[in-house]
Protein backbone atom coordinates (compact mmCIF):
# COMPACT_ATOMS: atom_id res chain seq x y z
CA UNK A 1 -14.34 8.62 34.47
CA UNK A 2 -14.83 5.23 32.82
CA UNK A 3 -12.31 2.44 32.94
CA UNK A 4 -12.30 -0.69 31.25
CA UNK A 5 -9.77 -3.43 30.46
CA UNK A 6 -8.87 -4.03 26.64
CA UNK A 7 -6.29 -6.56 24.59
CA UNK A 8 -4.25 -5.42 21.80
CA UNK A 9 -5.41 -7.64 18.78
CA UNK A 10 -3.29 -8.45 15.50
CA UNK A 11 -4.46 -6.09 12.44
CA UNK A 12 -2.64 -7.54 9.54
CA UNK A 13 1.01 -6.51 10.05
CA UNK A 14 -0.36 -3.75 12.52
CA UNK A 15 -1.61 -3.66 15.92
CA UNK A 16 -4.79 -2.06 17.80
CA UNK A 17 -7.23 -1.46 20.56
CA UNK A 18 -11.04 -1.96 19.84
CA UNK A 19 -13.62 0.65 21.64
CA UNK A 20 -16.95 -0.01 22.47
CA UNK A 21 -19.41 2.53 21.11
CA UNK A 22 -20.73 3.89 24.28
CA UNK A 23 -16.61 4.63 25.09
CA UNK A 24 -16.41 6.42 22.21
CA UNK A 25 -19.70 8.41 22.07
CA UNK A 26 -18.89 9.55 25.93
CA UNK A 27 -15.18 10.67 25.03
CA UNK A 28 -16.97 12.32 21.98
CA UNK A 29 -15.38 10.10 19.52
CA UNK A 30 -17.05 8.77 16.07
CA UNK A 31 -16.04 6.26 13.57
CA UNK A 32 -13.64 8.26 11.01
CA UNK A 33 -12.00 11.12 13.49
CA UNK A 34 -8.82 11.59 13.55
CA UNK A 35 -6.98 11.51 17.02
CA UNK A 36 -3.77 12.20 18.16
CA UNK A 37 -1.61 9.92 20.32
CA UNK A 38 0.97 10.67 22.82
CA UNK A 39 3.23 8.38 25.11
CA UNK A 40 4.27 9.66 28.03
CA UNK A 41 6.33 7.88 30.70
CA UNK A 42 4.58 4.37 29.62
CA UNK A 43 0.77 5.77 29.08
CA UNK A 44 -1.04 6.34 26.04
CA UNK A 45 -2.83 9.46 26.03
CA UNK A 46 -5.39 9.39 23.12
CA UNK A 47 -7.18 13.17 22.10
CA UNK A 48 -9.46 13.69 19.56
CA UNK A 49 -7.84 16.25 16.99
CA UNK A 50 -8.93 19.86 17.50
CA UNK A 51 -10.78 20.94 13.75
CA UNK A 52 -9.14 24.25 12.75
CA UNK A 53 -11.44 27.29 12.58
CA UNK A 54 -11.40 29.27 9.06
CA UNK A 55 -10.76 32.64 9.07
């Protein structure tokens, strides 16, 4: 498991969390996935979305 320490920057009117690459590519994460966020008691949990199979 890989920690690291990150700041939550000013995007416009928004808010977010940059990722280094190598974060990304070792969660299995790429530029343009979508992901799906949860917050539970206080955490952020942060999955990549599951592509649906076609039948």
């Amino acid at each position: 498991m890989t920690k690291l320490q990150r700041k939550i920057t000013k995007i416009g009117k928004n808010y977010g969390v940059t990722f280094p690459k190598d974060i990304l590519h070792e969660a299995g994460l790429a530029h343009g996935d979508e992901m799906e966020i949860e917050v539970k008691q206080q955490e952020l949990i942060i999955r990549k979305m599951k592509k649906e199979k076609r039948q």
